[in-house]
Protein backbone atom coordinates (compact mmCIF):
# COMPACT_ATOMS: atom_id res chain seq x y z
CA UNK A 1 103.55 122.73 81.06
CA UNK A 2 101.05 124.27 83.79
CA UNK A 3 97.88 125.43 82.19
CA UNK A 4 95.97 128.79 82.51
CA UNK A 5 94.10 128.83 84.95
CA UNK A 6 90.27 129.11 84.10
CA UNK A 7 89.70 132.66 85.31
CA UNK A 8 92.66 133.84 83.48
CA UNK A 9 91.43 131.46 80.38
CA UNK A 10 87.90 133.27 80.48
CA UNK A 11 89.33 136.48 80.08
CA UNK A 12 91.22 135.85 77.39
CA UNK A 13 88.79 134.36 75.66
CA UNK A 14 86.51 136.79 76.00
CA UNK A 15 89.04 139.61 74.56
CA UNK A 16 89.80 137.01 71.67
CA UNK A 17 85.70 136.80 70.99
CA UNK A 18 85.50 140.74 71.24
CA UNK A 19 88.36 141.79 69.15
CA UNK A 20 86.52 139.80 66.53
CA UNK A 21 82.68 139.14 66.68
CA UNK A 22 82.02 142.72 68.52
CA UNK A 23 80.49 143.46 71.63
CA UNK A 24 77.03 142.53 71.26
CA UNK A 25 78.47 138.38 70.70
CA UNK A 26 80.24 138.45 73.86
CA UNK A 27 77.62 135.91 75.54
CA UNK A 28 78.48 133.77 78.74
CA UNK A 29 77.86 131.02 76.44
CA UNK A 30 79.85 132.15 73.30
CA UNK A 31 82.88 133.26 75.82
CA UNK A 32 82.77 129.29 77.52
CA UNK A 33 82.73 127.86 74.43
CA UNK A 34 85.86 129.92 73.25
CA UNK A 35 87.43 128.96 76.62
CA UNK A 36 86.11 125.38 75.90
CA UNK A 37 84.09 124.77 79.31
CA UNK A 38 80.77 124.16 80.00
CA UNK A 39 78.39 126.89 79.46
CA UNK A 40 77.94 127.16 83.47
CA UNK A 41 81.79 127.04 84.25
CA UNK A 42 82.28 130.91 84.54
CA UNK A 43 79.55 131.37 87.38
CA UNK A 44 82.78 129.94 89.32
CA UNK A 45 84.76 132.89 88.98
CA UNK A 46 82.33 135.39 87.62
CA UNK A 47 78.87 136.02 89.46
CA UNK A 48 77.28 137.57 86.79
CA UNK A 49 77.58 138.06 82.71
CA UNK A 50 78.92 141.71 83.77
CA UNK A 51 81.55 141.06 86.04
CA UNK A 52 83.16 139.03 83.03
CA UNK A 53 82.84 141.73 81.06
CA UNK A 54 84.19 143.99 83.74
CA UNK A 55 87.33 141.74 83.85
CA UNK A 56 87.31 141.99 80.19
CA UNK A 57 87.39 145.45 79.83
CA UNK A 58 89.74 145.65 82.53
CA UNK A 59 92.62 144.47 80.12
CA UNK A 60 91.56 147.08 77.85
CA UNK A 61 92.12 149.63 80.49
CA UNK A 62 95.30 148.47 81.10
CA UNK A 63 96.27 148.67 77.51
CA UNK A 64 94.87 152.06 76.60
CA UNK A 65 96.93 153.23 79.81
CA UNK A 66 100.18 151.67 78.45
CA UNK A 67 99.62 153.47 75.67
CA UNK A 68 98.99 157.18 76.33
CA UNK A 69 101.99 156.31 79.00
CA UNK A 70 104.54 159.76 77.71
CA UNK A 71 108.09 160.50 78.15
CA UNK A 72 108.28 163.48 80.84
CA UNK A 73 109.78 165.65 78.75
CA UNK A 74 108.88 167.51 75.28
CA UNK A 75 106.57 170.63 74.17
CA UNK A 76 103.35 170.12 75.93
CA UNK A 77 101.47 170.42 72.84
CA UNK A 78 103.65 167.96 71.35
CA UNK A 79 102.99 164.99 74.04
CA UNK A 80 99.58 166.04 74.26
CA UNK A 81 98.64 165.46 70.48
CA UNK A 82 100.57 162.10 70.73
CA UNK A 83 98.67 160.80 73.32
CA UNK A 84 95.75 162.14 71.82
CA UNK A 85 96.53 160.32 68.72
CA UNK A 86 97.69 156.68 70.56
CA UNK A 87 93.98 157.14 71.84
CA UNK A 88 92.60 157.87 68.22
CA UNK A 89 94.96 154.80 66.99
CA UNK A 90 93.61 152.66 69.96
CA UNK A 91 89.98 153.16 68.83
CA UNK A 92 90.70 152.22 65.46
CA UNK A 93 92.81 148.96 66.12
CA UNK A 94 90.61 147.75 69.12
CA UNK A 95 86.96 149.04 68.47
CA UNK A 96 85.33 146.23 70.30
CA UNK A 97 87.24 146.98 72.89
CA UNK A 98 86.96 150.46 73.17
CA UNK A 99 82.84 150.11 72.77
CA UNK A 100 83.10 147.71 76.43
CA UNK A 101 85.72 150.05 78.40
CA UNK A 102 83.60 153.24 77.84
CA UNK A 103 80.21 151.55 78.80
CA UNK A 104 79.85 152.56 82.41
CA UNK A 105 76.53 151.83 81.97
CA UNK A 106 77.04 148.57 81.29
CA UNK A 107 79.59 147.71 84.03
CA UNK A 108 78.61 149.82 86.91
CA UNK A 109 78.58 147.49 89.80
CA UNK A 110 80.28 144.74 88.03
CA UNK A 111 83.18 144.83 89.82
CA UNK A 112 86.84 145.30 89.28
CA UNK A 113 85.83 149.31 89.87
CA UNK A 114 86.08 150.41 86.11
CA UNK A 115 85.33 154.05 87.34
CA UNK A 116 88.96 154.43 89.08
CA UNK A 117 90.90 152.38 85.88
CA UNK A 118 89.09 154.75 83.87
CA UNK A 119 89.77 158.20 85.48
CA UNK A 120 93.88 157.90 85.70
CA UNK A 121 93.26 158.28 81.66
CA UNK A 122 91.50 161.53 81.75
CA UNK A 123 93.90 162.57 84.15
CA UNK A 124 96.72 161.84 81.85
CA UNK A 125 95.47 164.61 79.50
CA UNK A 126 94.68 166.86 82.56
CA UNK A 127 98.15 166.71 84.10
CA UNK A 128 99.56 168.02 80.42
CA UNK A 129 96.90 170.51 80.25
CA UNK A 130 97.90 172.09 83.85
CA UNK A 131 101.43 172.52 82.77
CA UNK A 132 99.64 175.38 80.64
CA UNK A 133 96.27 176.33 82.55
CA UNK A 134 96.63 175.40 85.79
CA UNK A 135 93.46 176.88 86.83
CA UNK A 136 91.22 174.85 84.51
CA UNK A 137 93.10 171.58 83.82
CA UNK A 138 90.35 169.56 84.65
CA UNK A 139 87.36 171.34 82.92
CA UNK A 140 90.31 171.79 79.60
CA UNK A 141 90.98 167.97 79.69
CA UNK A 142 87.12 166.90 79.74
CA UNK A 143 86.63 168.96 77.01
CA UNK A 144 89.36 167.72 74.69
CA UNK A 145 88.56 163.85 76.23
CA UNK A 146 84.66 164.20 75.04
CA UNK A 147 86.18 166.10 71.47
CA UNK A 148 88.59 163.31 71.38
CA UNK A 149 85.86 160.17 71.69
CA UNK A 150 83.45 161.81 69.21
CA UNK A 151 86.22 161.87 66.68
CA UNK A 152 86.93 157.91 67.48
CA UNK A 153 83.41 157.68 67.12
CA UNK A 154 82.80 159.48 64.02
CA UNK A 155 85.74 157.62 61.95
CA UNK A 156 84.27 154.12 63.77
CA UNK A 157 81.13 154.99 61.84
CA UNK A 158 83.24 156.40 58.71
CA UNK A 159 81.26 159.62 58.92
CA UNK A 160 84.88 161.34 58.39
CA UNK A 161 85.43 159.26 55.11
CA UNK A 162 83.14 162.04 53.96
CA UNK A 163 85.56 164.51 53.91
CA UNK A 164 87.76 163.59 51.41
CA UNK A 165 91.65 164.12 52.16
CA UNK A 166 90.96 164.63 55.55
CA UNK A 167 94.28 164.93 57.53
CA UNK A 168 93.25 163.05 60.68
CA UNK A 169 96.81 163.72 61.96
CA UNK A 170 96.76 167.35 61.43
CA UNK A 171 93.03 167.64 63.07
CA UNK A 172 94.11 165.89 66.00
CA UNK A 173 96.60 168.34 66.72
CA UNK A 174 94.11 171.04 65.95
CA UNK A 175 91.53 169.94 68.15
CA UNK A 176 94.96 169.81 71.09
CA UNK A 177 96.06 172.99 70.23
CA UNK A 178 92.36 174.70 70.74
CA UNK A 179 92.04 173.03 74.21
CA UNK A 180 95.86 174.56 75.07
CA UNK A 181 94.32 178.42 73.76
């Protein structure tokens, strides 16, 4: 049995300690001692506390991508509220990740060029949009992205639970269908 190697192992880790103590316990330390290494053993791979967490998030790109992936075919509206949703649903079932991958601020310059993972997603929803409005895809699919991440952020705080029988669902597609208008 070959074993992981320790770059690989660090990563890993580090999703494992996100996914359940949160972003603000993803230490160097805390993310070694998952790993089970010395404190100092991810300055071999990593040059800084950032870069790690670049790496990290990095896998969450990946996934989020995978997931707003759409057939080619269907009603526009149709495969627009369903990625729309997977990136609702993707919020909700990974919110430590989702806090890292949308913290530019946090990993610019860390490496592993977050910026260019991160744009093929809002041009996911801006290819769909042009099928309809060509002219303003772009401008159409920043709007509905920024809608999109204060919903994910208003259920992450349950500021919707307020609204009682809210039909997240049914919203989603609202909020879709406004941007396609």
């Amino acid at each position: 049995m070959t074993e992981t190697p320790l770059r690989d192992r660090l990563v890993q880790a580090g999703v494992e300690l996100l996914e359940s103590e949160g972003l603000a316990n993803l230490t160097l330390r805390a993310i070694a001692r998952r790993a089970g290494v010395s404190h100092g053993a991810p300055r071999r791979h990593f040059p800084t506390h950032n870069a790690l967490l670049a790496a990290i998030a990095a896998t969450g790109l990946t996934d989020l991508a995978t997931r707003l992936a759409l057939p080619a075919s269907g009603a526009v509206e149709d495969r627009l509220a369903a990625a729309a949703q997977r990136y609702l649903e993707f919020a909700a079932e990974r919110p430590g990740m989702f806090d890292l991958i949308f913290r530019h601020d946090l990993l610019a310059g860390a490496g592993g060029n977050l910026r260019a993972q991160s744009l093929p997603l809002l041009q996911t929803f801006a290819d769909l949009i042009a099928q309809v409005h060509p002219a303003d895809a772009q401008l159409r699919a920043v709007a509905l992205w920024t809608n999109l991440h204060g919903l994910t952020t208003l259920r992450a705080t349950q500021t919707l639970d307020l609204l009682e029988n809210l039909d997240l669902p049914a919203l989603v597609r609202h909020v879709v269908r406004t941007h396609l208008l």
